[in-house]
PDB file of N, CA and C in Angstrom:
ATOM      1  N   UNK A   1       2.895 -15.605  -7.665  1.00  0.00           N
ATOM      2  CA  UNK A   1       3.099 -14.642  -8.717  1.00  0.00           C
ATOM      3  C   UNK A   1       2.072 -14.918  -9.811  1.00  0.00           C
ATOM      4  N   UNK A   2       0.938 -13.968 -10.569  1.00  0.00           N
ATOM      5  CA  UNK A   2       0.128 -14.032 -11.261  1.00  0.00           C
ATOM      6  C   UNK A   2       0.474 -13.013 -12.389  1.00  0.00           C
ATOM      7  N   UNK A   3       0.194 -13.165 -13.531  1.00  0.00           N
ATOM      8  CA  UNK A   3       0.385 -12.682 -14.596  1.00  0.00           C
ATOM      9  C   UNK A   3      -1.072 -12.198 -15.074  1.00  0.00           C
ATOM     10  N   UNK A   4      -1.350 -10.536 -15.105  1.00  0.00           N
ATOM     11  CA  UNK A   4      -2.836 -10.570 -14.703  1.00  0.00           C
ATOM     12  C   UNK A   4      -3.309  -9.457 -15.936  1.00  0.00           C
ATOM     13  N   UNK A   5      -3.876  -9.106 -16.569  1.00  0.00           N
ATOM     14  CA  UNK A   5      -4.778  -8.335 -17.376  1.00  0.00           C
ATOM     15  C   UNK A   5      -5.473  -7.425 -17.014  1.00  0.00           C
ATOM     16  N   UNK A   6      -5.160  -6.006 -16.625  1.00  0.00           N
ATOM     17  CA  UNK A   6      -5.766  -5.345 -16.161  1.00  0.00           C
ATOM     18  C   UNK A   6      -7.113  -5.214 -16.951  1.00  0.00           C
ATOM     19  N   UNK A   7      -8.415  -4.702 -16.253  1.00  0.00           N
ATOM     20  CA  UNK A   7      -9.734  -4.256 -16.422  1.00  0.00           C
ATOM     21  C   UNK A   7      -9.831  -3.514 -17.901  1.00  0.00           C
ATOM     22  N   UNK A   8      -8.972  -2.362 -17.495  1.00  0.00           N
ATOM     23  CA  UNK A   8      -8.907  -1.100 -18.258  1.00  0.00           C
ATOM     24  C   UNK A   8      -7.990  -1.167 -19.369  1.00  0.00           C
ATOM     25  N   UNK A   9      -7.344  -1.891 -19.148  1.00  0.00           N
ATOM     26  CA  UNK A   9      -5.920  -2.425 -20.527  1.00  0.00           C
ATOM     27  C   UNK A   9      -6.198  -4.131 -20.709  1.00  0.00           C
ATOM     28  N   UNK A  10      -7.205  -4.640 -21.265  1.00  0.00           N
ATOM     29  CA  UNK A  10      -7.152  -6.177 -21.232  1.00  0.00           C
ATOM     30  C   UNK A  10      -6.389  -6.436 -22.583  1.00  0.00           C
ATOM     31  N   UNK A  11      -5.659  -5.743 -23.254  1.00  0.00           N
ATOM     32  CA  UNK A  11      -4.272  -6.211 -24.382  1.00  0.00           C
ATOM     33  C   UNK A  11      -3.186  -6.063 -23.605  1.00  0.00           C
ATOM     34  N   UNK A  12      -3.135  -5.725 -22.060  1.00  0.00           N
ATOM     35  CA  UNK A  12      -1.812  -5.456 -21.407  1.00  0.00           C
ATOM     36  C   UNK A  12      -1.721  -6.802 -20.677  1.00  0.00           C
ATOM     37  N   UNK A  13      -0.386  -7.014 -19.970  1.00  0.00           N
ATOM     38  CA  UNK A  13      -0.672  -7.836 -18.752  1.00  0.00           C
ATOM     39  C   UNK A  13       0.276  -7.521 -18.019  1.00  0.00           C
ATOM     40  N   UNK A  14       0.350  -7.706 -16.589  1.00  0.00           N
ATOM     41  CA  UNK A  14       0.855  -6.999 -15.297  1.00  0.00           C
ATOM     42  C   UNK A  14       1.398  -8.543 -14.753  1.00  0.00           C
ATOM     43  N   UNK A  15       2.421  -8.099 -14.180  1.00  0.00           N
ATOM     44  CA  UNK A  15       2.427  -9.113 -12.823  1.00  0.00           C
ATOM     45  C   UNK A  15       2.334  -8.796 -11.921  1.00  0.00           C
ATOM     46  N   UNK A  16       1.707  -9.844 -10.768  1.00  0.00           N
ATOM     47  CA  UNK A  16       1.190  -9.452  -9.811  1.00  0.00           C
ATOM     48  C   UNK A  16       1.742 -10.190  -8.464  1.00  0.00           C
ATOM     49  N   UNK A  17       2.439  -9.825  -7.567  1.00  0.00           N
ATOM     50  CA  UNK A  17       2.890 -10.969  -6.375  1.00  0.00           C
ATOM     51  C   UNK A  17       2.108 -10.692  -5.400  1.00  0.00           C
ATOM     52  N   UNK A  18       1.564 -11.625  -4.401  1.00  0.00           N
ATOM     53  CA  UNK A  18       0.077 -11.646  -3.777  1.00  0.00           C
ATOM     54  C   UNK A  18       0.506 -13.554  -2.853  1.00  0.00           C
ATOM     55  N   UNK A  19       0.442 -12.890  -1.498  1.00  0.00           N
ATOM     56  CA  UNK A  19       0.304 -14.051  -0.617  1.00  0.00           C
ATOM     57  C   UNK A  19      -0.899 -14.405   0.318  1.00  0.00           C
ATOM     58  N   UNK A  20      -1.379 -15.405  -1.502  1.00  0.00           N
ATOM     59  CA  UNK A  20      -3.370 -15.453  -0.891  1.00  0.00           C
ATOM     60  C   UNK A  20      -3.637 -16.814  -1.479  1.00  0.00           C
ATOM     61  N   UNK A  21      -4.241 -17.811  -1.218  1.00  0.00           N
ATOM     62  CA  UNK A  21      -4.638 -18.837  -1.770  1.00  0.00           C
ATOM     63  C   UNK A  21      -6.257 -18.817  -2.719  1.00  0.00           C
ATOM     64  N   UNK A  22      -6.837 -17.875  -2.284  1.00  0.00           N
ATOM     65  CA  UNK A  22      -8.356 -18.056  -2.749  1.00  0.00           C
ATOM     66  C   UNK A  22      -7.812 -17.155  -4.075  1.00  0.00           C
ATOM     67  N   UNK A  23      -6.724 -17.179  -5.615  1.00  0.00           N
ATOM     68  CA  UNK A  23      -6.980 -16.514  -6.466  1.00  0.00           C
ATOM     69  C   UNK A  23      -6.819 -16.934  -7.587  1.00  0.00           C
ATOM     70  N   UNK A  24      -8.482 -17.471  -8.490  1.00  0.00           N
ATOM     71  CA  UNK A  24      -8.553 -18.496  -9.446  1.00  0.00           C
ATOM     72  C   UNK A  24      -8.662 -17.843 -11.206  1.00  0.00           C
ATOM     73  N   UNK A  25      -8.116 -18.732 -11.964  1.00  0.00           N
ATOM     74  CA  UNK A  25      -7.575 -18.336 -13.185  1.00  0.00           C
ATOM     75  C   UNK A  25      -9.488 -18.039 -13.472  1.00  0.00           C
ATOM     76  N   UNK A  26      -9.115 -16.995 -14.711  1.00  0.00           N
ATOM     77  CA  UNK A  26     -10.545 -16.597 -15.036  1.00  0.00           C
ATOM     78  C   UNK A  26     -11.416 -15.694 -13.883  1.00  0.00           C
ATOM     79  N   UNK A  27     -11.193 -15.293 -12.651  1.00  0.00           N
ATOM     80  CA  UNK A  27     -11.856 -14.711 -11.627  1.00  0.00           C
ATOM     81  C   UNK A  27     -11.596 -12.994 -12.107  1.00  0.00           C
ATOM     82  N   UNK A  28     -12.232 -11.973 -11.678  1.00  0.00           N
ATOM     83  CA  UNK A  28     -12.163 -11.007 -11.777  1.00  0.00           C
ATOM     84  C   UNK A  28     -11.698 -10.298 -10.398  1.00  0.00           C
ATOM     85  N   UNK A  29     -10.518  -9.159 -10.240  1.00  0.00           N
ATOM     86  CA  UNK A  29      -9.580  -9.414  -8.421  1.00  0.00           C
ATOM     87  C   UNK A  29     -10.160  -8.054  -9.096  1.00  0.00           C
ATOM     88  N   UNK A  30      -9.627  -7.425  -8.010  1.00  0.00           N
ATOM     89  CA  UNK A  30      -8.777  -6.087  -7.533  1.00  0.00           C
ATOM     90  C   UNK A  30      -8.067  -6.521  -6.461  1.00  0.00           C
ATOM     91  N   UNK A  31      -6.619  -6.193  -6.874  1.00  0.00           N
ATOM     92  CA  UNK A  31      -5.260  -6.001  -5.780  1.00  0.00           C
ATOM     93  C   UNK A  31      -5.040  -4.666  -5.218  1.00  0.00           C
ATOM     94  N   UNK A  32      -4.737  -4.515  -4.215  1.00  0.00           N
ATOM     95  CA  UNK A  32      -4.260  -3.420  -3.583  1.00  0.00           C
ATOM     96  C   UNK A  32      -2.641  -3.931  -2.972  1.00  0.00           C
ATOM     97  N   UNK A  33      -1.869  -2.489  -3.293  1.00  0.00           N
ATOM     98  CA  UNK A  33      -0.543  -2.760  -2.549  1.00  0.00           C
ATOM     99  C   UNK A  33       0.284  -1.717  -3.349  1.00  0.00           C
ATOM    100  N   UNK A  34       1.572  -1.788  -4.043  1.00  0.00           N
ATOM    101  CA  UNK A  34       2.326  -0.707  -4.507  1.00  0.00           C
ATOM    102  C   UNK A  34       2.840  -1.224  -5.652  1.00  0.00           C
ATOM    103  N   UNK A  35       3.702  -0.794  -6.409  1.00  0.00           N
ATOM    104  CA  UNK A  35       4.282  -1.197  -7.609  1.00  0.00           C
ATOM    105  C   UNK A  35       5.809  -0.413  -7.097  1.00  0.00           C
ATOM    106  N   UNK A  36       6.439  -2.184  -7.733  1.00  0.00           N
ATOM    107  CA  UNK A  36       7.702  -1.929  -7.101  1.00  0.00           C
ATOM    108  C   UNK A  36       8.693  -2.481  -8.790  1.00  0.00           C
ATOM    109  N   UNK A  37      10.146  -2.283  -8.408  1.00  0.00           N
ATOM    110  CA  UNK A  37      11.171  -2.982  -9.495  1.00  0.00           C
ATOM    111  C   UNK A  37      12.034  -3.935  -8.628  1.00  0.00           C
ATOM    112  N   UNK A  38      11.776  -5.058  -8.997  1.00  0.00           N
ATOM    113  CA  UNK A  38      12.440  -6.316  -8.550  1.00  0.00           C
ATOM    114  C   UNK A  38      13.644  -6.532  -9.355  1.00  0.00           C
ATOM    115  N   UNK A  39      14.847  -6.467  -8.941  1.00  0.00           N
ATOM    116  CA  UNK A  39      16.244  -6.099  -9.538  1.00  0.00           C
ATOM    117  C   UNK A  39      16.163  -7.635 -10.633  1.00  0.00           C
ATOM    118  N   UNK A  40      15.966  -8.797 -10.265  1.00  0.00           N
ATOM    119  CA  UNK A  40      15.709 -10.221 -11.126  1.00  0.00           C
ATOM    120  C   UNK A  40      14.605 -10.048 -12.221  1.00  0.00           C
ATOM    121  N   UNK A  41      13.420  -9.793 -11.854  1.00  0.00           N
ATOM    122  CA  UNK A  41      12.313  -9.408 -12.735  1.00  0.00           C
ATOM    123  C   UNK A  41      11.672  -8.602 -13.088  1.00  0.00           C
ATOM    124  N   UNK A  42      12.148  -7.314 -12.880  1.00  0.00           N
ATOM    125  CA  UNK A  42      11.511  -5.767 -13.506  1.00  0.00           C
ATOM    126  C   UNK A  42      10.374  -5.577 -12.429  1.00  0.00           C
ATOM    127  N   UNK A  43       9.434  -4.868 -13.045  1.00  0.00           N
ATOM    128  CA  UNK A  43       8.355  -3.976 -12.696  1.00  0.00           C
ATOM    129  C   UNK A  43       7.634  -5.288 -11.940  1.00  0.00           C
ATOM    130  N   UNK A  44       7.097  -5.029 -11.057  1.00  0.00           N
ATOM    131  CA  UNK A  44       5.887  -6.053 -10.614  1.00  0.00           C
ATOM    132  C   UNK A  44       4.553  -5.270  -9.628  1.00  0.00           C
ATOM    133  N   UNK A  45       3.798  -5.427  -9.441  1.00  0.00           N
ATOM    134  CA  UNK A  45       2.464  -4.885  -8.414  1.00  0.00           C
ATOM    135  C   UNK A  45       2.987  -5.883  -7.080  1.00  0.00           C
ATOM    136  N   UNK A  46       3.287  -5.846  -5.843  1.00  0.00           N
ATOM    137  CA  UNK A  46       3.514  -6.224  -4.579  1.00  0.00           C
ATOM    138  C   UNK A  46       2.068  -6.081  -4.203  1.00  0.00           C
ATOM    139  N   UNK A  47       0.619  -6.964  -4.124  1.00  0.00           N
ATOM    140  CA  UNK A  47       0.090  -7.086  -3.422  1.00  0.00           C
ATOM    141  C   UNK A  47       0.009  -7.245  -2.036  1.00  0.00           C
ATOM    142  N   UNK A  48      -0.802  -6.446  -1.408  1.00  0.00           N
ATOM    143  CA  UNK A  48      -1.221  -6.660   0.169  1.00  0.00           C
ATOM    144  C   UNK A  48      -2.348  -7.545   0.373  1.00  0.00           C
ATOM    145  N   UNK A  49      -3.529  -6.905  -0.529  1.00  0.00           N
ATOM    146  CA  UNK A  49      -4.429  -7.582  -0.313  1.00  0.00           C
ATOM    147  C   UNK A  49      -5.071  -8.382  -1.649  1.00  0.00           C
ATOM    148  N   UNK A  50      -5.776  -9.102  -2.145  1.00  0.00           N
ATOM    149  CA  UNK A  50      -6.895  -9.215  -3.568  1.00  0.00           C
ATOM    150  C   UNK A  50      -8.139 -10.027  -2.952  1.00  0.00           C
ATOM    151  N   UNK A  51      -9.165  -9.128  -3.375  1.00  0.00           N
ATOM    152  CA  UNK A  51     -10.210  -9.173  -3.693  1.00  0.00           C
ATOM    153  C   UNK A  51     -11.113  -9.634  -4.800  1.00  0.00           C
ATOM    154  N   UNK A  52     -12.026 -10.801  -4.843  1.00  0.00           N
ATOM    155  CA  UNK A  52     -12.776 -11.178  -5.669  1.00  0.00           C
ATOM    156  C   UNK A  52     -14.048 -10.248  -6.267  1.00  0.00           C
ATOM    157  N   UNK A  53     -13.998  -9.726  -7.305  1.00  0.00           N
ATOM    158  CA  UNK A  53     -14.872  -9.104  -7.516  1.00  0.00           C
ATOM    159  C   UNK A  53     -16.058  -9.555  -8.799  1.00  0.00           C
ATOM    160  N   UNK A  54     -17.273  -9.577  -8.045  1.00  0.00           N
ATOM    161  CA  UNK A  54     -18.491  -9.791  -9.149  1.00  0.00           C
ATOM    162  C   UNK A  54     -19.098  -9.024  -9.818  1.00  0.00           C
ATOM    163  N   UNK A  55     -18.980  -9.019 -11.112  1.00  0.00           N
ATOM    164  CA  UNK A  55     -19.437  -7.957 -11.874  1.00  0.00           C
ATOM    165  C   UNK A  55     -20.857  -8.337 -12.480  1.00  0.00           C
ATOM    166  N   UNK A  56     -21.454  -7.189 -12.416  1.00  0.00           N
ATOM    167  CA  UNK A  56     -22.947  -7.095 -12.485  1.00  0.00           C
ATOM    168  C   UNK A  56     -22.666  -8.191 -14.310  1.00  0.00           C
ATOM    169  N   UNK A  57     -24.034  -8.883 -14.485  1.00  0.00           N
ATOM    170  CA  UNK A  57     -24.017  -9.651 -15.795  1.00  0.00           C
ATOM    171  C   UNK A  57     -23.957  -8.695 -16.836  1.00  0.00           C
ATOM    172  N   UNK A  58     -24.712  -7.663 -16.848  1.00  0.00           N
ATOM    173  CA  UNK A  58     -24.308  -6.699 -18.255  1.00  0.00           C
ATOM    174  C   UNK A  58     -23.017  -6.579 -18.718  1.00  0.00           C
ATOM    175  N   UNK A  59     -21.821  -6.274 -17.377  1.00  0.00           N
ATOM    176  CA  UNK A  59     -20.526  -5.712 -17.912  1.00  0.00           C
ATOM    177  C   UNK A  59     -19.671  -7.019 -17.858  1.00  0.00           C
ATOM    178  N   UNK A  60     -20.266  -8.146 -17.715  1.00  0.00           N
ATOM    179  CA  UNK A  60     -19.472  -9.494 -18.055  1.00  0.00           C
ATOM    180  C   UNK A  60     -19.778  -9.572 -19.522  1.00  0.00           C
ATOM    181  N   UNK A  61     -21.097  -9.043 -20.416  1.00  0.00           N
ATOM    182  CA  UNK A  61     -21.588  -9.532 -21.648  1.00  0.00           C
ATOM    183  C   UNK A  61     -20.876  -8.316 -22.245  1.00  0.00           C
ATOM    184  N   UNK A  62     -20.515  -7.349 -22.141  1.00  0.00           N
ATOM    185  CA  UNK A  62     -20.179  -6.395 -22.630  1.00  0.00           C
ATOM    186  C   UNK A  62     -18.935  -6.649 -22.831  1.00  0.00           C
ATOM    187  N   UNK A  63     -18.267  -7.845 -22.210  1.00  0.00           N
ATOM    188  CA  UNK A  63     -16.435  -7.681 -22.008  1.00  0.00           C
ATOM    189  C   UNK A  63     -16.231  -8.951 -22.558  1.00  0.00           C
ATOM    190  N   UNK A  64     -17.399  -9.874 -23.333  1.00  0.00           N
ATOM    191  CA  UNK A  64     -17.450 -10.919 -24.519  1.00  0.00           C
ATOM    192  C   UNK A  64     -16.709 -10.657 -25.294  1.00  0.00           C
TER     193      UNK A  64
END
C-alpha cells in the first residue's frame, strides 16, 4: 500500500495498493488498475500494474 501524489494534483495524495516490489520512494510510476471503496479504508486505486516513468530533465526542473 503506497500513499502517492498524483502528477496533476501534487497537493493531493491517493492511495495506492499494487503487488510489485520494484516501487521506490521519490520514483515517478504510473499505475494502471481501477478505483475501488475498501469497506476498512475508504477510497483506494487497486493497481494491476506500475510503471517507472522517466521524465525528460526539463519537466523534472520545472516540478522544483
Amino acid at each position: 500500500m503506497l500513499r502517492v501524489q498524483p502528477f496533476q494534483s501534487p497537493r493531493q495524495q491517493e492511495t495506492v495498493t499494487v503487488h510489485q516490489t520494484k516501487v521506490f520512494a521519490g520514483a515517478t510510476m504510473e499505475f494502471r488498475g481501477a478505483c475501488m471503496i475498501d469497506n476498512k479504508y475508504g477510497r483506494q486505486f487497486k493497481a494491476t500494474e506500475a510503471i517507472e516513468k522517466n521524465l525528460p530533465q526539463q519537466q523534472l526542473l520545472k516540478n522544483i
